[in-house]
C-alpha atoms as a PDB file:
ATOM      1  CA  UNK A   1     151.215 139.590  71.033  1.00  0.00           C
ATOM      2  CA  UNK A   2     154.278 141.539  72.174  1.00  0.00           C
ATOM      3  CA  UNK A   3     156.220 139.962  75.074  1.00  0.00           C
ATOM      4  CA  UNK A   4     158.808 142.104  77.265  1.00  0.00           C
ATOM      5  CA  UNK A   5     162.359 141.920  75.815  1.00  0.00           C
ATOM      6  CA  UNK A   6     164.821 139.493  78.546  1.00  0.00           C
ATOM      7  CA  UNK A   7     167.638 140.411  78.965  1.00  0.00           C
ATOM      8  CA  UNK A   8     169.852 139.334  82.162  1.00  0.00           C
ATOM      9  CA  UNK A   9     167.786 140.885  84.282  1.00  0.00           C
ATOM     10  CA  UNK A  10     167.987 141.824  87.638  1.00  0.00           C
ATOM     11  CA  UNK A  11     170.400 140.121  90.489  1.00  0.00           C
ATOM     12  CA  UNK A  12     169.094 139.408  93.788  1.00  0.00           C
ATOM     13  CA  UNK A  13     170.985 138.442  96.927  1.00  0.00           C
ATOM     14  CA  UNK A  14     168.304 136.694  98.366  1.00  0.00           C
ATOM     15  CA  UNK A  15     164.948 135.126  98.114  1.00  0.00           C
ATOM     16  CA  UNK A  16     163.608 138.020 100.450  1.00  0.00           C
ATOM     17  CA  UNK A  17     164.898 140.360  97.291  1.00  0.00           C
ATOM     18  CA  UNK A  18     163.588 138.533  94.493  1.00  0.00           C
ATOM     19  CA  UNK A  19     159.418 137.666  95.640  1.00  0.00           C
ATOM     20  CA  UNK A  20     158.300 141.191  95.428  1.00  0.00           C
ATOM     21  CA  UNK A  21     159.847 140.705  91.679  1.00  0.00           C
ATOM     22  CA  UNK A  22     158.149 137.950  91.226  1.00  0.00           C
ATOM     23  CA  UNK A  23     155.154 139.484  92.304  1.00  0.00           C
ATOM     24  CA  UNK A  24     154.452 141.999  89.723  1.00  0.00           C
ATOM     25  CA  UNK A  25     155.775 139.689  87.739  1.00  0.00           C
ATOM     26  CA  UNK A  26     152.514 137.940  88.256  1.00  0.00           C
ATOM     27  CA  UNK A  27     150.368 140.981  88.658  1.00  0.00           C
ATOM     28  CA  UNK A  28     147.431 140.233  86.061  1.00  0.00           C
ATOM     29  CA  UNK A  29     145.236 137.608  87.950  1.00  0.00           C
ATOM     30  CA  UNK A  30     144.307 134.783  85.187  1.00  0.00           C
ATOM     31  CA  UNK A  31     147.937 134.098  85.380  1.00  0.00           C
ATOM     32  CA  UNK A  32     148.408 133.552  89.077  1.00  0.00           C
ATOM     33  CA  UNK A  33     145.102 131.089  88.825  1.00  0.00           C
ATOM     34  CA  UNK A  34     146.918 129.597  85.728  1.00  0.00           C
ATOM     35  CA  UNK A  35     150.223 129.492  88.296  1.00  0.00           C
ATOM     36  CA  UNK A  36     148.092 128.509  91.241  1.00  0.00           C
ATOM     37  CA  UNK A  37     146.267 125.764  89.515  1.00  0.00           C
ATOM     38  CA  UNK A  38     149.382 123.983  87.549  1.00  0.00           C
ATOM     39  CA  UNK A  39     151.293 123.946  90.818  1.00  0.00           C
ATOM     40  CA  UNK A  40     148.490 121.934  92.328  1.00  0.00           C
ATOM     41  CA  UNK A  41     148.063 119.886  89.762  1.00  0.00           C
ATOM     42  CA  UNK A  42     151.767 119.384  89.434  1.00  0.00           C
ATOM     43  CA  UNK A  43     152.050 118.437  93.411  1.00  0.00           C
ATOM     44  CA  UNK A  44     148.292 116.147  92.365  1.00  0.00           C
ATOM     45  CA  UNK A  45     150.279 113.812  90.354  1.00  0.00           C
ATOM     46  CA  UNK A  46     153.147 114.084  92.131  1.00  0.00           C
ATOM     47  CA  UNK A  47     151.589 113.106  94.804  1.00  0.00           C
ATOM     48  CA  UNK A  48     149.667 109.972  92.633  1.00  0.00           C
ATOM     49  CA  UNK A  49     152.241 108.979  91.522  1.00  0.00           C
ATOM     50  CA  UNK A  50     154.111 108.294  94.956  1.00  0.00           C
ATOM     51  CA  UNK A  51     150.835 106.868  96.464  1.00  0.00           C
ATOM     52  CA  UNK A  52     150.381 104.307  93.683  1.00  0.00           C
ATOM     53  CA  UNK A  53     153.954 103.630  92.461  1.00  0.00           C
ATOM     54  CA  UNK A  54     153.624 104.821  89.335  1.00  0.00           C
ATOM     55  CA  UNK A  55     156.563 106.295  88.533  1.00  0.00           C
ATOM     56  CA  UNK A  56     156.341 107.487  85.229  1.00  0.00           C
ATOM     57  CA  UNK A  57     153.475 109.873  86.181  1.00  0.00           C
ATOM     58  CA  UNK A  58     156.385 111.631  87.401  1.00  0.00           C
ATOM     59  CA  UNK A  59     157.448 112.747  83.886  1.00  0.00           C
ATOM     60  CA  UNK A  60     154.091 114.750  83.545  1.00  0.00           C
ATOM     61  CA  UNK A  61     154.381 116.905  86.943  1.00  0.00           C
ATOM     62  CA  UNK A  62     156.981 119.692  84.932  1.00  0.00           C
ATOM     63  CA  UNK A  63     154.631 119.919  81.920  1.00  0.00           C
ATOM     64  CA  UNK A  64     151.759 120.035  84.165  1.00  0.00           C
ATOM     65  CA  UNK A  65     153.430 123.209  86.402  1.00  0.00           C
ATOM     66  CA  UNK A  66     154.764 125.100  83.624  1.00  0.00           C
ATOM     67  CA  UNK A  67     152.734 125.076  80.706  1.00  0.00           C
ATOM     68  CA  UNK A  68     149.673 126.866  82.449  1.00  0.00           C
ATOM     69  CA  UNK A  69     151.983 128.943  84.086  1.00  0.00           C
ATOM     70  CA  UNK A  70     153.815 129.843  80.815  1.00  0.00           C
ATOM     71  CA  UNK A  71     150.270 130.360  79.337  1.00  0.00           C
ATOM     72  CA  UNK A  72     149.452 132.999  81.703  1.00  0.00           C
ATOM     73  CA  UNK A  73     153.028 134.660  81.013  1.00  0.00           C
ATOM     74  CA  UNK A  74     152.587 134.857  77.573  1.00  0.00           C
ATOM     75  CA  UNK A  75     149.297 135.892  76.669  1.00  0.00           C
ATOM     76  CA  UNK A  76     148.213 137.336  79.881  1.00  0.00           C
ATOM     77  CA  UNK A  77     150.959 139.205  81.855  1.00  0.00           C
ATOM     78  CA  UNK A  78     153.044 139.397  78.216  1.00  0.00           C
ATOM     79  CA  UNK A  79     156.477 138.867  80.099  1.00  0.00           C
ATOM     80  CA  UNK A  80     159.271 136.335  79.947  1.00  0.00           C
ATOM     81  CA  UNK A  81     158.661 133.807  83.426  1.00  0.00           C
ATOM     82  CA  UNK A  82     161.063 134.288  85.425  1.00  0.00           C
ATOM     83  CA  UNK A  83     161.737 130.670  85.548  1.00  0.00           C
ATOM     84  CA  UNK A  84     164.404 131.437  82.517  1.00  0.00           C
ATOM     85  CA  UNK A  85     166.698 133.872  84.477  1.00  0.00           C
ATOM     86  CA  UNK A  86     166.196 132.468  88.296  1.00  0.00           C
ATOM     87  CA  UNK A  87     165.014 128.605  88.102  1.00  0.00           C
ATOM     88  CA  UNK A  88     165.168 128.345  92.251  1.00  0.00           C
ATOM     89  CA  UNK A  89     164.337 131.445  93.072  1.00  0.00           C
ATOM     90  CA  UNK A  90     161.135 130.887  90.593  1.00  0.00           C
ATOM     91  CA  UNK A  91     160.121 127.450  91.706  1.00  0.00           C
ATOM     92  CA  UNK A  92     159.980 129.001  95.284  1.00  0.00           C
ATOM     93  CA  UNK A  93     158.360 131.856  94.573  1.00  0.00           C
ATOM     94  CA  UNK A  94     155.627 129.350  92.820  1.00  0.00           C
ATOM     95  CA  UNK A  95     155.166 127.655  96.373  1.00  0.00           C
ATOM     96  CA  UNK A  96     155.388 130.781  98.236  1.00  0.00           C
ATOM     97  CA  UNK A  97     152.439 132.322  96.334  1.00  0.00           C
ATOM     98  CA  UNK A  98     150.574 128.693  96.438  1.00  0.00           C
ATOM     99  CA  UNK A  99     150.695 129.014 100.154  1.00  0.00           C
ATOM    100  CA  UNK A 100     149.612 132.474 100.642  1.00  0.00           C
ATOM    101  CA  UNK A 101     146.376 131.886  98.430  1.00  0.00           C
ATOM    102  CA  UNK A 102     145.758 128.824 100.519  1.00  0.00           C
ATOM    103  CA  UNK A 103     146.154 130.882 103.805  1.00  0.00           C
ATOM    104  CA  UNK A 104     144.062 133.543 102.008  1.00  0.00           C
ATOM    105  CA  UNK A 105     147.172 136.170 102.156  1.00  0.00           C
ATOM    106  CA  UNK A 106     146.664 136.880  98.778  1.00  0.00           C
ATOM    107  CA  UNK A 107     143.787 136.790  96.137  1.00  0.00           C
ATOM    108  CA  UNK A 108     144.019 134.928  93.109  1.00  0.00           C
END
């Protein structure tokens, strides 16, 4: 398995700059289901967890949102996630891409 060096990267001024990075970043489709699905399943137990006040359940939504998505990273679109270089920018772009599948903008 070779993964693309990191380096810095790129800078972006905005949001509006940085999703069409993120896109290809996520151009091989396994890993925007792999994205898609941890996402949900992170805002599932979120969402569990504030319904029944379990609390802890809380600890398990990061693991749940970034391992698959790491998955697909590194053995499907062999690149570094762009969670490592732009943490805010990523996280949104995670949401942004949730929403368009759900509005059918974009296939997964």
């Amino acid at each position: 398995m070779t993964v693309r060096p990191t380096g810095p990267g790129p800078r972006f001024a905005s949001f509006r700059e940085f999703y069409p990075h993120y896109l290809a970043e996520h151009s091989n489709r396994i890993s925007r289901r792999l994205h898609v699905s941890g996402t949900l399943l992170a805002l599932a137990i979120a969402a569990g967890a504030l319904l029944t006040s379990r609390w802890v359940w809380l600890l398990a939504v990061p693991p749940a949102g970034y391992l698959p998505a790491w998955v697909g990273h590194f053995f499907f679109e062999r690149n570094s996630p762009a969670t490592f270089r732009h943490p805010l920018y990523s996280l949104r772009g995670d949401f942004t891409m949730l929403a368009e599948v759900l509005t059918g903008r974009m296939r997964w």
